[in-house]
Structure formats: C-alpha cells, structure tokens
C-alpha atoms as a PDB file:
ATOM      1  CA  UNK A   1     -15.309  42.063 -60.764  1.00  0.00           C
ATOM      2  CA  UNK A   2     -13.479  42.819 -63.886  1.00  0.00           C
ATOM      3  CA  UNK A   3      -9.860  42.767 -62.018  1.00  0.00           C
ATOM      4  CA  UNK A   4     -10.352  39.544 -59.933  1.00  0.00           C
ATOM      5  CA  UNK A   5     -11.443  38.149 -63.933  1.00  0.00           C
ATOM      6  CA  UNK A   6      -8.247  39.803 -65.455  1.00  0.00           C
ATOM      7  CA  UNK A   7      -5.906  37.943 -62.542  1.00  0.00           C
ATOM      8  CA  UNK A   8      -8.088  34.800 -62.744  1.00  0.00           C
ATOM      9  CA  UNK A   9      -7.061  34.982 -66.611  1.00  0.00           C
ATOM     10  CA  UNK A  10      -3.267  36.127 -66.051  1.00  0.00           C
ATOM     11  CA  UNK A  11      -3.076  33.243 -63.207  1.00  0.00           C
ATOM     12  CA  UNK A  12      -4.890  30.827 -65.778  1.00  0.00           C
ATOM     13  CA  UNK A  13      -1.841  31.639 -68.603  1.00  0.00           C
ATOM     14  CA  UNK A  14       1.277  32.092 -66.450  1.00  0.00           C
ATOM     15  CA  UNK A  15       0.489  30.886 -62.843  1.00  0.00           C
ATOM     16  CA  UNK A  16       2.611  28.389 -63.422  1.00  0.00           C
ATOM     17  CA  UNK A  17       5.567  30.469 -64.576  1.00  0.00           C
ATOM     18  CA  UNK A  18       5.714  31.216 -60.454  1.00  0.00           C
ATOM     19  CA  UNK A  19       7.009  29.876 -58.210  1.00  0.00           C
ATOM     20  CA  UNK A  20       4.972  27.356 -56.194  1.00  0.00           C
ATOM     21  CA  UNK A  21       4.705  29.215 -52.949  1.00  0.00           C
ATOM     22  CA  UNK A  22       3.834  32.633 -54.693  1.00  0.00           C
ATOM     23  CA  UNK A  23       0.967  30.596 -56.851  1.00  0.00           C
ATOM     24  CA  UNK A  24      -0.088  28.549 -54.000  1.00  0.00           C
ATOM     25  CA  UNK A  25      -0.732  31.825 -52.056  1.00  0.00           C
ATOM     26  CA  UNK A  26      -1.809  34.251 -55.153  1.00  0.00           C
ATOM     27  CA  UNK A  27      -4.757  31.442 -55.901  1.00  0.00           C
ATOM     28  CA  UNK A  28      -5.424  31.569 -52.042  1.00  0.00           C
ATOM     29  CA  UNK A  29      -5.867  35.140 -51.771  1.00  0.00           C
ATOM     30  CA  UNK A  30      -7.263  35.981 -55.144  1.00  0.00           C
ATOM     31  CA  UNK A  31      -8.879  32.931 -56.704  1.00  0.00           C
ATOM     32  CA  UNK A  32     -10.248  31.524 -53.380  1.00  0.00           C
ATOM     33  CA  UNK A  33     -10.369  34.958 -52.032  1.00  0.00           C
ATOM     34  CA  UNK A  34      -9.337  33.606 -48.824  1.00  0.00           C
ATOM     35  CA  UNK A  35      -8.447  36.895 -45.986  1.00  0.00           C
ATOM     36  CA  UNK A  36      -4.410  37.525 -46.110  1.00  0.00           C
ATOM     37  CA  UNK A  37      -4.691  37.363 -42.339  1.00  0.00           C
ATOM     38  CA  UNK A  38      -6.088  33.920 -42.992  1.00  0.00           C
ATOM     39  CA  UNK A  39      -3.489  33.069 -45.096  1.00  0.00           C
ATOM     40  CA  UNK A  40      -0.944  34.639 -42.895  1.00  0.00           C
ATOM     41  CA  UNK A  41      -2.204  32.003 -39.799  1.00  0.00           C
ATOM     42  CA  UNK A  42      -2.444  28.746 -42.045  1.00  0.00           C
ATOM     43  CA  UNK A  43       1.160  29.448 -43.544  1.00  0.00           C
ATOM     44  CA  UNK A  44       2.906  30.915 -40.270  1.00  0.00           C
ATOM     45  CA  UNK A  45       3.905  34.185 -41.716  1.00  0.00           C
ATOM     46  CA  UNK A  46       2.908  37.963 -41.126  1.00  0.00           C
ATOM     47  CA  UNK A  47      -0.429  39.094 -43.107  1.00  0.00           C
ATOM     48  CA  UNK A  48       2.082  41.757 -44.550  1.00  0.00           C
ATOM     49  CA  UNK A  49       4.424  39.033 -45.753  1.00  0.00           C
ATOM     50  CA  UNK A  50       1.215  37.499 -47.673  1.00  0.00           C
ATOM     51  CA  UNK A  51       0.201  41.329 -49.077  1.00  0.00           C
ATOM     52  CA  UNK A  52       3.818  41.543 -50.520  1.00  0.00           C
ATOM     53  CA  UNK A  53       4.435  37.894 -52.087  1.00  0.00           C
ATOM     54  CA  UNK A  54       0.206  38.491 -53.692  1.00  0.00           C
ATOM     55  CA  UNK A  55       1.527  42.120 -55.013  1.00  0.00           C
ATOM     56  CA  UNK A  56       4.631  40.651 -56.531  1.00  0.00           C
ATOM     57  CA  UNK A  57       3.332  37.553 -57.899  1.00  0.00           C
ATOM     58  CA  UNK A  58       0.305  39.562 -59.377  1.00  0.00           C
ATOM     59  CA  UNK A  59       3.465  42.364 -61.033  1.00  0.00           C
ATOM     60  CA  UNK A  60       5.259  39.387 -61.998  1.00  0.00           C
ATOM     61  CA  UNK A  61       1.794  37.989 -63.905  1.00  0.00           C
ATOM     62  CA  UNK A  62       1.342  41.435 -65.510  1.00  0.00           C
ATOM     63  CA  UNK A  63       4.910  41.637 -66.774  1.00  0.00           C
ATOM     64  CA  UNK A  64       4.804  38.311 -68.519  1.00  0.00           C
ATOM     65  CA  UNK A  65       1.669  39.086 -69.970  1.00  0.00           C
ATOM     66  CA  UNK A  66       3.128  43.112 -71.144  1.00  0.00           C
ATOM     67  CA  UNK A  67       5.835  41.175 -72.826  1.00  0.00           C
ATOM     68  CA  UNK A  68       3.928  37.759 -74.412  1.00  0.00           C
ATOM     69  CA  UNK A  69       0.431  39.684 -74.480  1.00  0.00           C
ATOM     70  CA  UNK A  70      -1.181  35.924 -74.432  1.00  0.00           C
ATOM     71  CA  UNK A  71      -4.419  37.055 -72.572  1.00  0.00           C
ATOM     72  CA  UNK A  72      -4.636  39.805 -74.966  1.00  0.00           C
ATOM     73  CA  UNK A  73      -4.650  37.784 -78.114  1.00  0.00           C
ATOM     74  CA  UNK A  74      -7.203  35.169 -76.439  1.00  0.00           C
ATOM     75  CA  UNK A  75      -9.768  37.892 -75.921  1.00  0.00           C
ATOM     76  CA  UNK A  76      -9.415  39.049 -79.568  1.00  0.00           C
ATOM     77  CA  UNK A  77      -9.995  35.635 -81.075  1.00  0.00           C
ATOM     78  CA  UNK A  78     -12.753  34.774 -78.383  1.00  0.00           C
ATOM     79  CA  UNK A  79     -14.493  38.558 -79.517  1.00  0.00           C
ATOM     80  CA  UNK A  80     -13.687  37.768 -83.112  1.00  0.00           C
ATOM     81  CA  UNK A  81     -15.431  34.095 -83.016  1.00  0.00           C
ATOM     82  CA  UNK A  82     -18.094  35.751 -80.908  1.00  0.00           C
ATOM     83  CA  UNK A  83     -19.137  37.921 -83.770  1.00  0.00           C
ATOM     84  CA  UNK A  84     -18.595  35.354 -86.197  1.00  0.00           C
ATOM     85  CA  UNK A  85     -21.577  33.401 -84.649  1.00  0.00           C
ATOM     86  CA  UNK A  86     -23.667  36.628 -83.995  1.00  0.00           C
ATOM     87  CA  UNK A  87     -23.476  37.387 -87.468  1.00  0.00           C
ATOM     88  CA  UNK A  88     -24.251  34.062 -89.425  1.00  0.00           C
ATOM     89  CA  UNK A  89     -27.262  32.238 -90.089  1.00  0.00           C
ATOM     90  CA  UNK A  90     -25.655  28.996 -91.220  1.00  0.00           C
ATOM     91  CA  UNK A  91     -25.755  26.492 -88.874  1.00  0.00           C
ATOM     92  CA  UNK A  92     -22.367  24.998 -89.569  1.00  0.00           C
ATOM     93  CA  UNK A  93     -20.641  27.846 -89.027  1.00  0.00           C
ATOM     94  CA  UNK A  94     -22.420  28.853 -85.629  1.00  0.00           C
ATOM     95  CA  UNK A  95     -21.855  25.431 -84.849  1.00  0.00           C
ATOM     96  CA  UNK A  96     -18.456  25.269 -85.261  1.00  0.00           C
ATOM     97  CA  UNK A  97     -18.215  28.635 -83.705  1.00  0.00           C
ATOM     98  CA  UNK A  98     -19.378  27.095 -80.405  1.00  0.00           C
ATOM     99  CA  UNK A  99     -16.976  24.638 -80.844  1.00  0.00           C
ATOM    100  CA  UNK A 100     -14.128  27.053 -80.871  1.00  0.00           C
ATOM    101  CA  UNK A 101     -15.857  28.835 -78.084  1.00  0.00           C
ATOM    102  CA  UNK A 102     -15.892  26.291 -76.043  1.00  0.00           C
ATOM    103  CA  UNK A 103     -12.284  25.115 -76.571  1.00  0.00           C
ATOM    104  CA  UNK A 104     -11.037  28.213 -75.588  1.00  0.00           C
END
C-alpha cells in the first residue's frame, strides 16, 4: 500500500512533467491498476513494452522528486499542521488547522 500511495503522490506532483503517453499509461497501470497485458491489448503494444515505459516513467517521477523533493516538503508541513491540531485546545487554531489540512 505505501508504494502505490508514494507513486499516486509523485504522479499527483509531476505526472504532468511526462509525456502524455507515459502518464496516460503510468495512471493506467498504477493508479487504475489496470493488468500491463491489459494495457498492452487496448494500446496495441507488447505487455513488455508497457512494463518498460511504467518503469521509466515511475524513475523519471523519482528523479524529479530526488532533485525538487516537492512530495517531501508536503508531508512535513501536512505532519507539522497535523500536530499543530493534536496539540491545541483552541478552537481557532484547530479550525484553521483543518483548513490547511484540507487545502493540501
């Protein structure tokens, strides 16, 4: 569970940084979790063809994410609010901590 979540998250922050075959498959295979062989029918290619373009696109999130480290600094801040809210009894500030939550 926690790897399809980290490539849901990488494909939510740079999916579109691909190229639109590589995230139209990547979000069939991974988000949609659709079978590469079914994948390999619907698009006319070999189900290795779809295992290679879903490995590179997934490297190719990864890198951007090693270098920009986006995903990273959204978990902080979501943790970071999180506690925020665990920790106060003022409604305001719970409140508005929802409010961030949410946004994110």
């Amino acid at each position: 569970m926690e790897k399809i979540y980290q490539e849901a998250l990488l494909f939510d922050f740079y999916g579109e940084l691909l190229t639109d075959r590589q995230r139209e498959i990547f979000e069939e295979a991974v988000l949609n979790d659709y079978s590469l062989s079914e994948i390999a029918e619907e698009r006319g290619i070999s189900r290795q063809g779809v295992f290679d373009l879903v490995r590179r696109a997934g490297k190719t999130l990864e890198s951007y994410e090693e270098k920009l480290r986006l995903v990273r600094r959204f978990l902080e801040i979501r943790r970071k609010v999180e506690q925020i809210q665990e920790r106060t009894a003022d409604k305001e500030i719970r409140a508005l901590a929802s409010q961030i939550l949410e946004e994110l």
